[in-house]
Each structure stands twice: as structure tokens, then as C-alpha cells.
C-alpha atoms as a PDB file:
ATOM      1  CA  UNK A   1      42.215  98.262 124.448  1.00  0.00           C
ATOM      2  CA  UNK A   2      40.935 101.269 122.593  1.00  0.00           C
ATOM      3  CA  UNK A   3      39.082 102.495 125.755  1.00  0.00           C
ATOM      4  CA  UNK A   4      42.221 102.141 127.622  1.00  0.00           C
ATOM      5  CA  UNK A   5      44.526 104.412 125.222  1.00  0.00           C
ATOM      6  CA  UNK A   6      41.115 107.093 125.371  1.00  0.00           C
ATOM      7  CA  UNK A   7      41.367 107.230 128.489  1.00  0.00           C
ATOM      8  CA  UNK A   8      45.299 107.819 129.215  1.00  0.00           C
ATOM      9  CA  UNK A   9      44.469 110.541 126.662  1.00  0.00           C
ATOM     10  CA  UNK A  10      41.813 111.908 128.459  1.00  0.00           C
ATOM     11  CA  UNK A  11      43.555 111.737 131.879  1.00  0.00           C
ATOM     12  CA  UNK A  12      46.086 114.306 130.379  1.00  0.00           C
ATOM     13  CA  UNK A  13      49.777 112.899 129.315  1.00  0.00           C
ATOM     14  CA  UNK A  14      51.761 116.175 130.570  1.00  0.00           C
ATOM     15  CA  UNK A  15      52.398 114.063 133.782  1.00  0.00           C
ATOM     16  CA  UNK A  16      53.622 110.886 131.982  1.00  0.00           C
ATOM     17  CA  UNK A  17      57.404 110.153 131.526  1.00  0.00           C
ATOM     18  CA  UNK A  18      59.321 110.103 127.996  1.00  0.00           C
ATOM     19  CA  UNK A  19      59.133 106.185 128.756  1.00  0.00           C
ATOM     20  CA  UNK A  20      55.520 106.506 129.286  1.00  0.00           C
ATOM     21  CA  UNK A  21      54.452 108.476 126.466  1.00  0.00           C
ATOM     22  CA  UNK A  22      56.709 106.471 123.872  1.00  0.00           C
ATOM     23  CA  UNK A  23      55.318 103.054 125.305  1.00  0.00           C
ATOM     24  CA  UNK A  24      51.790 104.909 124.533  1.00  0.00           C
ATOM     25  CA  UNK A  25      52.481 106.058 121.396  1.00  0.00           C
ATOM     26  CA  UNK A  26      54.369 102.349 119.940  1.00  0.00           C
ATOM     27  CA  UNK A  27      51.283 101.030 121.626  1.00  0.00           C
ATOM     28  CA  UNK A  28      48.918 102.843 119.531  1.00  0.00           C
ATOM     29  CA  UNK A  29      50.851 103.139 115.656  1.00  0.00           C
ATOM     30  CA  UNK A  30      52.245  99.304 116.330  1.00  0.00           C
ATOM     31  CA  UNK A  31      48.494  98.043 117.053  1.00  0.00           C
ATOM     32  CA  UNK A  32      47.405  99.962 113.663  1.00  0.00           C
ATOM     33  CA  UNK A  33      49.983  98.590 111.358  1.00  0.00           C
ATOM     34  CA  UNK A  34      49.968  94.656 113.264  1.00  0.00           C
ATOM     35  CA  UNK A  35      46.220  95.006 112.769  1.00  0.00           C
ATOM     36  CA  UNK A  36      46.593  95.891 108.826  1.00  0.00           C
ATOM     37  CA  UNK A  37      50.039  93.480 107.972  1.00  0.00           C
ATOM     38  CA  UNK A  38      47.405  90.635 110.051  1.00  0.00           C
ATOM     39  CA  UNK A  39      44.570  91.516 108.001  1.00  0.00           C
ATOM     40  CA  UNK A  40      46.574  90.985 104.670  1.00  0.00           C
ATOM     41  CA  UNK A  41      48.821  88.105 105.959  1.00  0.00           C
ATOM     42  CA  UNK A  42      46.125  86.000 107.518  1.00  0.00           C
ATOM     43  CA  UNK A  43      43.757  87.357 104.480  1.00  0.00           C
ATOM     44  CA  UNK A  44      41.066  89.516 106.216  1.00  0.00           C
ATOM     45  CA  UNK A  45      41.214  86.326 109.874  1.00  0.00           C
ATOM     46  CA  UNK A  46      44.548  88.077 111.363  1.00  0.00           C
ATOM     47  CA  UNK A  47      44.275  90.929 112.018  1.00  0.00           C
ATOM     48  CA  UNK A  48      43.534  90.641 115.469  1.00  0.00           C
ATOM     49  CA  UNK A  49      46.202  88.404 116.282  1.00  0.00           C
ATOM     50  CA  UNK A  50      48.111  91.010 114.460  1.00  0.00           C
ATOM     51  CA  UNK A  51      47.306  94.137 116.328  1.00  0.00           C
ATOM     52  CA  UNK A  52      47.886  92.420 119.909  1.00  0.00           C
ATOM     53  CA  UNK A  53      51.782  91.398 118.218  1.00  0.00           C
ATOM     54  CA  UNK A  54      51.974  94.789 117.106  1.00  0.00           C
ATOM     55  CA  UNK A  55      50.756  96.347 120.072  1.00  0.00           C
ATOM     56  CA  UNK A  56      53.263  94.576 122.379  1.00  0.00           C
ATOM     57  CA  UNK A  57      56.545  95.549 119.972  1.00  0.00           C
ATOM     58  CA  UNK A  58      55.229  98.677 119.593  1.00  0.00           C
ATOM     59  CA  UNK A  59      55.008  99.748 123.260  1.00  0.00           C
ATOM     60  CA  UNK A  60      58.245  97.977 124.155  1.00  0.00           C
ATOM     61  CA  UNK A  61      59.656 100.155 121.034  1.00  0.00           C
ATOM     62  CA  UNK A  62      58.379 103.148 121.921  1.00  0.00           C
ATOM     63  CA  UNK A  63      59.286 102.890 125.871  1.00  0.00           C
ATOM     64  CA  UNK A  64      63.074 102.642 124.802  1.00  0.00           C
ATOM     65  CA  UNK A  65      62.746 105.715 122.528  1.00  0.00           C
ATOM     66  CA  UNK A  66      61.165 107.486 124.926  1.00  0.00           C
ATOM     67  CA  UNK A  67      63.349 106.587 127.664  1.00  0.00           C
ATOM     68  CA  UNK A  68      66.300 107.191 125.685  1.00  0.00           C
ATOM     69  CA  UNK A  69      65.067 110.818 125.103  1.00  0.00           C
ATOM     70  CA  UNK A  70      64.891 111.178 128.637  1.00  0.00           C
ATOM     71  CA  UNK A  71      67.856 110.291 129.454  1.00  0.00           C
ATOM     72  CA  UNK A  72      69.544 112.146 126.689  1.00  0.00           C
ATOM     73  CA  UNK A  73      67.911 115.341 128.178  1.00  0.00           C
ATOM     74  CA  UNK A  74      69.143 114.508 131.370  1.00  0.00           C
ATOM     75  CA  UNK A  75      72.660 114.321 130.071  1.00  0.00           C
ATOM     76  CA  UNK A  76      72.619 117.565 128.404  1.00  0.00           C
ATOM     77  CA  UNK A  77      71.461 119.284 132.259  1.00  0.00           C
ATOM     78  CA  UNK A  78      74.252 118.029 134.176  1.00  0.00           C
ATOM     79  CA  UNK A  79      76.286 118.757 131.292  1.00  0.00           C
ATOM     80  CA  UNK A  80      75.214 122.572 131.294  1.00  0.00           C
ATOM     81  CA  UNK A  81      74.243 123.032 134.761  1.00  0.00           C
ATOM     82  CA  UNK A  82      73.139 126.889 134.447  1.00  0.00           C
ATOM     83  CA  UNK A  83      70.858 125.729 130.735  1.00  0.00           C
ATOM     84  CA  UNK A  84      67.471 125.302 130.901  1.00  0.00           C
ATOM     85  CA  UNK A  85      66.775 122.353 128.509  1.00  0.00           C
ATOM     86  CA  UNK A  86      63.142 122.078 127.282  1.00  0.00           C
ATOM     87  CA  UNK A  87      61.494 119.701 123.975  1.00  0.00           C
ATOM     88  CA  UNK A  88      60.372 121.793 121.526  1.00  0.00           C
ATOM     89  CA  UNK A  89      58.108 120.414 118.431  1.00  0.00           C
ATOM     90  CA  UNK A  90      58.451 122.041 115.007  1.00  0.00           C
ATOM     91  CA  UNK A  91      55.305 122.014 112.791  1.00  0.00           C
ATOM     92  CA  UNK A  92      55.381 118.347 111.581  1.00  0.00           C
ATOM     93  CA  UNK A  93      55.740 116.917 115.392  1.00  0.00           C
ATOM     94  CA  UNK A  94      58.738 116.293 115.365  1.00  0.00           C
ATOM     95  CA  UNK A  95      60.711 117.099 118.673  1.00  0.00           C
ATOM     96  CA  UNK A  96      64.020 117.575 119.353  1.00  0.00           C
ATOM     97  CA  UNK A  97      66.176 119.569 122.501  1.00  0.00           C
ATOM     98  CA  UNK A  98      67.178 122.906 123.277  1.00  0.00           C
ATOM     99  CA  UNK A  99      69.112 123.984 125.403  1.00  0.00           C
ATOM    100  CA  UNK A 100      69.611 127.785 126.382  1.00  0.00           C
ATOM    101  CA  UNK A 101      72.187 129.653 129.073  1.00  0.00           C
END
């Protein structure tokens, strides 16, 4: 699994959609935390089991964020026809939308 999320990476995720990137990103931080609450639940035996349970809520998590966000940006075009709406990311990576006229 960890070669697969490398290479997504690698292969460049400017083309992916919101969905796309969020279902890559759940995948990724819900993998991490299954694997550590499986560790610690299933004392030091579950963490695999954990990071596959993780790994599955965490990319169908993510892909509802992310597809949320891109249909929230979608709103705001039609909305303003003449704005150009872009996602910015302050300096913690957090993102948000702006839209300018």
C-alpha cells in the first residue's frame, strides 16, 4: 500500500480531483492512526488489521470532503459568473476559496 500512495505522489496530484486528493489524503492519515489505535488495542498484534480499517474510513472520509469542496467551488462560479475562484493555502495548509471580480 505504501508503494501505491508513493507513487500517486510521484505521478503528480495537480491532475487529481478534490474527491481524489481527499480520498488520498484520508487514505494516508486514517492508515497512520488505525495502524497506532490497532497497535495499542490489540497490544502491539493489531495494528495491521487496524491500518487496513483505518485506511478504508479514511479514504471514504476524505473523498466526501474533498468532493464537497468541489462542489462548493463550483457553486460559488455559477454564482459569480464573471469571478475567478481559485484555493488558496495559508501557511499552516489550510485551504479555503477566493473568489475575485
Amino acid at each position: 500500500m505504501a508503494l501505491a500512495i508513493a507513487a500517486m505522489f510521484l505521478a503528480g496530484c495537480s491532475s487529481m480531483s478534490k474527491t481524489g486528493k481527499g480520498a488520498l489524503y484520508g487514505t494516508g492519515g486514517g492508515a497512520a492512526v488505525g495502524a497506532g489505535l490497532g497497535a495499542i488495542i490489540g497490544g502491539g498484534k493489531g495494528a495491521g488489521i487496524g491500518a487496513a480499517v483505518g485506511a478504508g474510513v479514511g479514504a471514504g472520509a476524505g473523498a466526501l470532503i474533498g468532493s464537497r469542496m468541489q462542489k462548493h467551488q463550483e457553486e460559488i462560479a455559477q454564482a459569480i459568473p464573471d469571478a475567478d475562484v481559485e484555493t488558496v493555502e495559508d501557511d499552516n495548509g489550510l485551504q479555503a476559496r477566493q473568489g475575485t471580480c
